[in-house]
N, C-alpha and C. Protein backbone atom coordinates (compact mmCIF):
# COMPACT_ATOMS: atom_id res chain seq x y z
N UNK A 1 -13.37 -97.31 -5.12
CA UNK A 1 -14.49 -98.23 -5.14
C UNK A 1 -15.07 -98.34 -6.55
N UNK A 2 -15.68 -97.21 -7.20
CA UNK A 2 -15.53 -96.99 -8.40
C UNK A 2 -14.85 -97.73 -9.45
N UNK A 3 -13.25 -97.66 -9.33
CA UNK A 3 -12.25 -98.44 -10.30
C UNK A 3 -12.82 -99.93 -10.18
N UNK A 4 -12.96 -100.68 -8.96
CA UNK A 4 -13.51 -102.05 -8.45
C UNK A 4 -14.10 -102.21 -9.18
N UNK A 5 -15.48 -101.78 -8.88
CA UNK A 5 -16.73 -101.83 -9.87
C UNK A 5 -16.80 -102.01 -11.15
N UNK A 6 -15.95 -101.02 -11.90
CA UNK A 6 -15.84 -101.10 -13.68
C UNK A 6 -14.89 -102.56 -13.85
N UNK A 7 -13.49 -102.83 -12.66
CA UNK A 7 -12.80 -103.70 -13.03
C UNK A 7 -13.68 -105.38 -13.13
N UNK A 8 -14.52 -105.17 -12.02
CA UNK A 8 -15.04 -106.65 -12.03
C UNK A 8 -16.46 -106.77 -12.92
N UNK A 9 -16.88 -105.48 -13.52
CA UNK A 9 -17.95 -105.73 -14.77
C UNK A 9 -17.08 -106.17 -16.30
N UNK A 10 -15.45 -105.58 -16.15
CA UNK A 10 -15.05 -106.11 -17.11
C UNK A 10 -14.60 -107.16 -17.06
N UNK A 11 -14.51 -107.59 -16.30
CA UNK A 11 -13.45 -109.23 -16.02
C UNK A 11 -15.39 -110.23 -16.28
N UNK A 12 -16.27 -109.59 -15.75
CA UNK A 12 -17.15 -110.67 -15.90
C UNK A 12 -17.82 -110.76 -16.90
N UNK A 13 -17.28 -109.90 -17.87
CA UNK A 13 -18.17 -109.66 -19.48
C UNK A 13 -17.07 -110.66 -19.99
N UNK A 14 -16.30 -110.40 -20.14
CA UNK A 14 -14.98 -111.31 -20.43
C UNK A 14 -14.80 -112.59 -20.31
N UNK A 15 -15.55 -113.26 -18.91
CA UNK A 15 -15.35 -114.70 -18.69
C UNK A 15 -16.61 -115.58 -19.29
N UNK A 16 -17.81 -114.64 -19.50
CA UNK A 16 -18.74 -115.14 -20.55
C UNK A 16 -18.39 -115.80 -21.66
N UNK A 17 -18.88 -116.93 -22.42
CA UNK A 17 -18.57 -117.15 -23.68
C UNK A 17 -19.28 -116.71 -24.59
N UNK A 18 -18.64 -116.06 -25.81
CA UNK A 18 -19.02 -115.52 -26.54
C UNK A 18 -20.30 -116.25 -27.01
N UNK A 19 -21.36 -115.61 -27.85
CA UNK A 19 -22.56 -116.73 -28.59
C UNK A 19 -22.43 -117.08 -29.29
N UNK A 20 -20.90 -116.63 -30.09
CA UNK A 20 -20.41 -116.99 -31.42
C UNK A 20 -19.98 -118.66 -31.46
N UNK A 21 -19.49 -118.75 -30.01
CA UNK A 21 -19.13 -119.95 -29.54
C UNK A 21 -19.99 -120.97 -30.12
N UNK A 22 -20.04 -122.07 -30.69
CA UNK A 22 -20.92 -122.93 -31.02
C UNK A 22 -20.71 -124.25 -30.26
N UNK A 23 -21.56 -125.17 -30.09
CA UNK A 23 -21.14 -126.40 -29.43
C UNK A 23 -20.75 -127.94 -30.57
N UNK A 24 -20.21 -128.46 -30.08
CA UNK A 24 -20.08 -129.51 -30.55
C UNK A 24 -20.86 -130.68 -30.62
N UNK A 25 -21.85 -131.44 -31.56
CA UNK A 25 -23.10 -131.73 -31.46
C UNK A 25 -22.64 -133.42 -32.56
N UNK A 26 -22.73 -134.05 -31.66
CA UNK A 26 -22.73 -135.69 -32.12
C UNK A 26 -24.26 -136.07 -32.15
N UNK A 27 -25.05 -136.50 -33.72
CA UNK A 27 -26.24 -136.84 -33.73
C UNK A 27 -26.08 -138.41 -33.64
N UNK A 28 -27.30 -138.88 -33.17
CA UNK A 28 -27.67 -140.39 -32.77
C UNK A 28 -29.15 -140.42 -33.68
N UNK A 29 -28.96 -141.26 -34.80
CA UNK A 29 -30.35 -141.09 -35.59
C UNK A 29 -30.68 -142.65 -35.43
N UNK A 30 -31.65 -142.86 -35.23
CA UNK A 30 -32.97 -144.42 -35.28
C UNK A 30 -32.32 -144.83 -36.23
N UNK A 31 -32.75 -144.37 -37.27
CA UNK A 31 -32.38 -145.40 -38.53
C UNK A 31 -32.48 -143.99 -39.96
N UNK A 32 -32.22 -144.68 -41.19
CA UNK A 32 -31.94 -143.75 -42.67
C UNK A 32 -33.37 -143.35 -43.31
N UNK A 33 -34.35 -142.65 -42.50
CA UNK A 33 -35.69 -142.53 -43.29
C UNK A 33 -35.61 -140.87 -43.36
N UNK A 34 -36.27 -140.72 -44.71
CA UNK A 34 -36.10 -139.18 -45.19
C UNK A 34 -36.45 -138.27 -43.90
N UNK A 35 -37.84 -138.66 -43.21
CA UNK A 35 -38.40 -137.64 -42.21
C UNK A 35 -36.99 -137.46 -40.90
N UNK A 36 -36.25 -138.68 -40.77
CA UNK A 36 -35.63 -138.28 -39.48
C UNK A 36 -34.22 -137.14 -40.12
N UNK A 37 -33.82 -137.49 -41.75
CA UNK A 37 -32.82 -137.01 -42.16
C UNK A 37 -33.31 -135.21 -42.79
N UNK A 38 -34.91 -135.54 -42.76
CA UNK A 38 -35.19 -133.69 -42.97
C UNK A 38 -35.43 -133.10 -41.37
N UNK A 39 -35.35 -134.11 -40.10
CA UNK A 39 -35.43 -132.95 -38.89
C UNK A 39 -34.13 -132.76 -38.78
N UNK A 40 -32.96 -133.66 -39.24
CA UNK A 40 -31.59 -133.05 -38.78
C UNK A 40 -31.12 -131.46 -39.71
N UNK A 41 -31.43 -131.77 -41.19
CA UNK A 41 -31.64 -130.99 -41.99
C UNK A 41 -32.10 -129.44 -41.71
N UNK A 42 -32.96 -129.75 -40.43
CA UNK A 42 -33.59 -128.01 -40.17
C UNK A 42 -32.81 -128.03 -38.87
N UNK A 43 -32.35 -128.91 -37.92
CA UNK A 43 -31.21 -128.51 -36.93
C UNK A 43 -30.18 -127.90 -36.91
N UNK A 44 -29.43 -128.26 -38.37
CA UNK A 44 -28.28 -127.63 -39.25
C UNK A 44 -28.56 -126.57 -39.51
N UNK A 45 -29.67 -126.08 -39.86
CA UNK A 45 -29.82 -124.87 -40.90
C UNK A 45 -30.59 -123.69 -39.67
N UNK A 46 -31.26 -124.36 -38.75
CA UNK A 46 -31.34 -123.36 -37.36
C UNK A 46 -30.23 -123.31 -36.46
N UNK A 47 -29.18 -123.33 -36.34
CA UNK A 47 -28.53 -123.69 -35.58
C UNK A 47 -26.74 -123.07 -35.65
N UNK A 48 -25.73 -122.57 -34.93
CA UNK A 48 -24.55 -122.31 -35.43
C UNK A 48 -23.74 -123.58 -35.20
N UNK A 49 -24.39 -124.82 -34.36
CA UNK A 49 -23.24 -125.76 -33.46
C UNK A 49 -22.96 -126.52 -35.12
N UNK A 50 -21.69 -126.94 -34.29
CA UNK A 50 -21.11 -127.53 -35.05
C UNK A 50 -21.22 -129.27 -35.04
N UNK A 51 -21.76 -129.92 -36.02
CA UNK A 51 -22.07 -131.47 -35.86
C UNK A 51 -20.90 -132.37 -36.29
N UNK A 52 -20.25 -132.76 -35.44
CA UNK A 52 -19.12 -133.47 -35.16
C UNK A 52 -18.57 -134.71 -35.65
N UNK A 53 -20.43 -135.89 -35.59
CA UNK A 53 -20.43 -136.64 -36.12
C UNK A 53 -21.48 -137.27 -36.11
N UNK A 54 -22.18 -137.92 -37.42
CA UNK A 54 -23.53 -138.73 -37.27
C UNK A 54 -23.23 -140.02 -37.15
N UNK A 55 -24.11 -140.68 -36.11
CA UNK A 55 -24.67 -142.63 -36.18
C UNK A 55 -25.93 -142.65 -36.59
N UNK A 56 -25.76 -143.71 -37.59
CA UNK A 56 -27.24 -144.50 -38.15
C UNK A 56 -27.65 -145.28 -37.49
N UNK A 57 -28.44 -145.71 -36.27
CA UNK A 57 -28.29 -146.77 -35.95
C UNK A 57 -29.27 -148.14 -36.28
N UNK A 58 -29.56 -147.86 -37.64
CA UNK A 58 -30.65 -148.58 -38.53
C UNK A 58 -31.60 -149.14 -37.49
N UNK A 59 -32.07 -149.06 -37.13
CA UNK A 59 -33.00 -149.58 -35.87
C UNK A 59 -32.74 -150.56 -35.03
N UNK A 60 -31.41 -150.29 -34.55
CA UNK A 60 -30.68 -150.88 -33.84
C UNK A 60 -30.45 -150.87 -32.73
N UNK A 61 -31.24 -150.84 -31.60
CA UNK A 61 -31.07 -150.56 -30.32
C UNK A 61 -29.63 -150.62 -29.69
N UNK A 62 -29.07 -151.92 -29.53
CA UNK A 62 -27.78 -152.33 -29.09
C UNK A 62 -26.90 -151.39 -29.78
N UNK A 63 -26.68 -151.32 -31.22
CA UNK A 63 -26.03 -150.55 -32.11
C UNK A 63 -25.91 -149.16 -31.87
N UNK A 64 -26.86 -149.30 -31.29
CA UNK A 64 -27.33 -147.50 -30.52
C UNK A 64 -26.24 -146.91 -29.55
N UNK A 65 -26.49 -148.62 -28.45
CA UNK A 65 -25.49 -148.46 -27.42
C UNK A 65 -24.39 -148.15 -27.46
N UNK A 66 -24.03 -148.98 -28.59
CA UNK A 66 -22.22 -148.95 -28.85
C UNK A 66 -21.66 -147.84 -29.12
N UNK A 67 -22.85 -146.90 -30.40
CA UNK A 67 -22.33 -145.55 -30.81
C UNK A 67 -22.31 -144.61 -29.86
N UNK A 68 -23.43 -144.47 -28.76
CA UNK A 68 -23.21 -143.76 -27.70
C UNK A 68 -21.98 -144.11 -26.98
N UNK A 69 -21.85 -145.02 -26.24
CA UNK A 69 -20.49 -145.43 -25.50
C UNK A 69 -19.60 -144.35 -26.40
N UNK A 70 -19.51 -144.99 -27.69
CA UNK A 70 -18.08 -144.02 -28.49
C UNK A 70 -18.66 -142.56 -28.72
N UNK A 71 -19.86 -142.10 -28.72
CA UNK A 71 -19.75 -140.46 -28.77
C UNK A 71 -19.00 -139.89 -27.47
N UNK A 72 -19.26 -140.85 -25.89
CA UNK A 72 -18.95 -140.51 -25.11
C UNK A 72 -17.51 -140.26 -24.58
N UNK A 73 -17.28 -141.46 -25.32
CA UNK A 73 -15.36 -141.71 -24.81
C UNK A 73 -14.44 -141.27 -25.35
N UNK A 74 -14.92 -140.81 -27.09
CA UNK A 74 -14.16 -140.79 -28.40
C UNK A 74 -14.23 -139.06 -28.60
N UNK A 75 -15.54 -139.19 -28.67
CA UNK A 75 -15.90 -137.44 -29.11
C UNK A 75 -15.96 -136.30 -27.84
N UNK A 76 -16.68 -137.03 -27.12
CA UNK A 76 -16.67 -135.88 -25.63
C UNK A 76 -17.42 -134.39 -26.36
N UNK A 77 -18.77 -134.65 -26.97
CA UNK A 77 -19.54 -133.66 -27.56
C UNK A 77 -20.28 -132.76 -26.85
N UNK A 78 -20.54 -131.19 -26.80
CA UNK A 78 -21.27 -130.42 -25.61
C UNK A 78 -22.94 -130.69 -25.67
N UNK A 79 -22.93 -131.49 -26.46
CA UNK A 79 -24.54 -132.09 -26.58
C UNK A 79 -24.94 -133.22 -27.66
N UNK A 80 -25.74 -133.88 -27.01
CA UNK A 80 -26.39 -135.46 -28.32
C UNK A 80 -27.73 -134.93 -28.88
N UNK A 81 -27.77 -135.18 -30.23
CA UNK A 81 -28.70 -134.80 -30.62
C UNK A 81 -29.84 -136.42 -31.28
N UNK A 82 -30.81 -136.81 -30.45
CA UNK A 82 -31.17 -137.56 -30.49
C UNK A 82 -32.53 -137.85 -31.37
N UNK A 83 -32.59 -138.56 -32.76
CA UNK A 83 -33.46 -138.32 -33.91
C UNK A 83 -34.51 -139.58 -33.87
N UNK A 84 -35.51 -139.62 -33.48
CA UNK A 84 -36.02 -140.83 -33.55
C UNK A 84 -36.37 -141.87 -32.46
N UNK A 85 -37.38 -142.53 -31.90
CA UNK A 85 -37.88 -143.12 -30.85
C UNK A 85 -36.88 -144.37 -29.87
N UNK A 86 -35.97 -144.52 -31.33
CA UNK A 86 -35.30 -145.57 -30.68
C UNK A 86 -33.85 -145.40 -30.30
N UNK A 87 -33.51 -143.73 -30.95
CA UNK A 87 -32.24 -143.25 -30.17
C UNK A 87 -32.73 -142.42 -28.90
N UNK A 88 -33.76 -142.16 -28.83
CA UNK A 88 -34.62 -141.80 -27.50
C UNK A 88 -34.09 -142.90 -26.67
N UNK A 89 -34.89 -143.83 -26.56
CA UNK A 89 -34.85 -145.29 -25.73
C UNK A 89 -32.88 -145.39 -25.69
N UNK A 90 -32.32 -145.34 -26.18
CA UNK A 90 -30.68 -145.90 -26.16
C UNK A 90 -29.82 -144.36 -25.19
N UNK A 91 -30.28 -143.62 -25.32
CA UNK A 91 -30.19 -142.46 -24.17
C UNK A 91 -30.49 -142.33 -23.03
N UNK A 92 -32.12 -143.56 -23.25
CA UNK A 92 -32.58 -142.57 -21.81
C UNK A 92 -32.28 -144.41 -21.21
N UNK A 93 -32.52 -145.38 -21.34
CA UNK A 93 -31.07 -146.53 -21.28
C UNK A 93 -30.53 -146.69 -20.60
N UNK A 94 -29.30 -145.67 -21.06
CA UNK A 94 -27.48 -145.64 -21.00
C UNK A 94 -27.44 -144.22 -20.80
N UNK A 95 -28.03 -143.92 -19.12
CA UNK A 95 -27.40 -142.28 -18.92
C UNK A 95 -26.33 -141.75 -19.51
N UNK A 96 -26.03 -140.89 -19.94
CA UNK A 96 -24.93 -140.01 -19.84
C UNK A 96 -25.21 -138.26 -19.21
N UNK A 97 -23.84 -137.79 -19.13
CA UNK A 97 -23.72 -136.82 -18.88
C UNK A 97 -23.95 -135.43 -19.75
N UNK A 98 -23.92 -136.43 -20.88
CA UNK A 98 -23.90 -134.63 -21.94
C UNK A 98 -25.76 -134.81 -22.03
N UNK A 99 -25.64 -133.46 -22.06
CA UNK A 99 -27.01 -132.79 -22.43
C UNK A 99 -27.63 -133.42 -23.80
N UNK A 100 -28.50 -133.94 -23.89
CA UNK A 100 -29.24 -134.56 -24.64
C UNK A 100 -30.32 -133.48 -25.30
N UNK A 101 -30.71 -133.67 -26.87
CA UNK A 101 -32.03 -132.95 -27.59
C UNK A 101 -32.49 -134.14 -28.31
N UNK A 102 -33.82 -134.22 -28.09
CA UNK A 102 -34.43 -135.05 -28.71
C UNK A 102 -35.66 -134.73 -29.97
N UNK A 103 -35.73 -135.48 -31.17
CA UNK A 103 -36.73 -135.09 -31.82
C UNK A 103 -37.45 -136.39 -32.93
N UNK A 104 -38.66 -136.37 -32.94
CA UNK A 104 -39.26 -137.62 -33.55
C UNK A 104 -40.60 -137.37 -34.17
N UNK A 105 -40.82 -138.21 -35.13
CA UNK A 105 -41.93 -137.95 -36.15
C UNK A 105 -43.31 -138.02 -35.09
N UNK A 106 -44.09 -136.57 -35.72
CA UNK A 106 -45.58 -136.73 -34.79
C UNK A 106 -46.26 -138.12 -34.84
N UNK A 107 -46.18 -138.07 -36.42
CA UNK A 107 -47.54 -139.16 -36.88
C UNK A 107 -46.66 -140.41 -37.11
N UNK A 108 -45.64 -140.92 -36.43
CA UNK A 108 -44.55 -142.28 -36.76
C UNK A 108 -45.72 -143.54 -37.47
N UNK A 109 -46.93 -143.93 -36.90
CA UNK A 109 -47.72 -144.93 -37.64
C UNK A 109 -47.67 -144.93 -39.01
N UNK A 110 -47.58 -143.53 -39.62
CA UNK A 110 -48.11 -143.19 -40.70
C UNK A 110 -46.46 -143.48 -41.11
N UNK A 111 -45.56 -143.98 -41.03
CA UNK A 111 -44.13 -143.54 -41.72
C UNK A 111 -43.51 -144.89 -41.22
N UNK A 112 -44.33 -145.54 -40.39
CA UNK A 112 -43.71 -147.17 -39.56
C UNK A 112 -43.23 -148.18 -41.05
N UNK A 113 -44.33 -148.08 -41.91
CA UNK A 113 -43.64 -148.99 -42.74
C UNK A 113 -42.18 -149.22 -43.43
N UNK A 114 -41.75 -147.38 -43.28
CA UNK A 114 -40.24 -147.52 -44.09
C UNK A 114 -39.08 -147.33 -42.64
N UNK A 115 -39.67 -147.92 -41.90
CA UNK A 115 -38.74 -147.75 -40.42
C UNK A 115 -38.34 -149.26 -40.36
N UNK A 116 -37.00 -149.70 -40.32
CA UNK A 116 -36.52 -151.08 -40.07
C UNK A 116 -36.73 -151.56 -39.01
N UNK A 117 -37.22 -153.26 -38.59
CA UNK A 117 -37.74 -153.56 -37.62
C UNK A 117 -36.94 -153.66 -36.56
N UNK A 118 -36.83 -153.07 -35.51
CA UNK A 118 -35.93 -152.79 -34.08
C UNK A 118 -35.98 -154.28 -33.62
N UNK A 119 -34.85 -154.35 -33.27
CA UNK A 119 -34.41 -155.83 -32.57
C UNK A 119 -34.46 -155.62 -31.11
């Protein structure tokens, strides 16, 4: 009973994934403004996953769409990392399945002027 015991604590330490493991992380950014490109900046630098691939989607809603569709079909990423109000909106949209993180400027009024006008 004993042998059991040790055998199935090792088989289940084993089927864990390591934490070393990192995920594969496709970002979806609003558009090219310093504040959304310094929160990705501290995502990278907190973080071990690995970022797979960035979209700009200059404040492009539709544009949004398209890049999602292709993170989905193309990349198959273990999470979207979503930068900005209007890759918010193109996520929450166009469900998908991968796990979504979202992040966006507190004070956006104060930073609206260098944000391109969303169509």
């Amino acid at each position: 009973m004993r042998k059991v015991l040790v055998l199935a604590l090792v088989l289940s330490v084993s089927l864990i994934a390591s934490p070393a493991a990192a995920a594969r992380v496709a970002v979806l950014m609003s558009a090219k403004v310093t504040e959304y490109e310094e929160a990705l900046r501290g995502f990278k630098e907190s973080t071990a996953h690995q970022i797979v691939a960035t979209y700009d989607m200059d404040g492009d809603v539709d544009r949004g769409r398209k890049y999602l569709a292709e993170i989905e079909t193309k990349l198959k990423p273990d999470l979207i990392f979503a930068v900005g109000s209007w890759a918010l909106q193109v996520v929450v949209s166009c469900p998908t399945s991968v796990p979504v993180r979202y992040a966006r400027l507190i004070k956006q009024k104060q930073y609206s002027s260098k944000l391109p006008l969303a169509s």
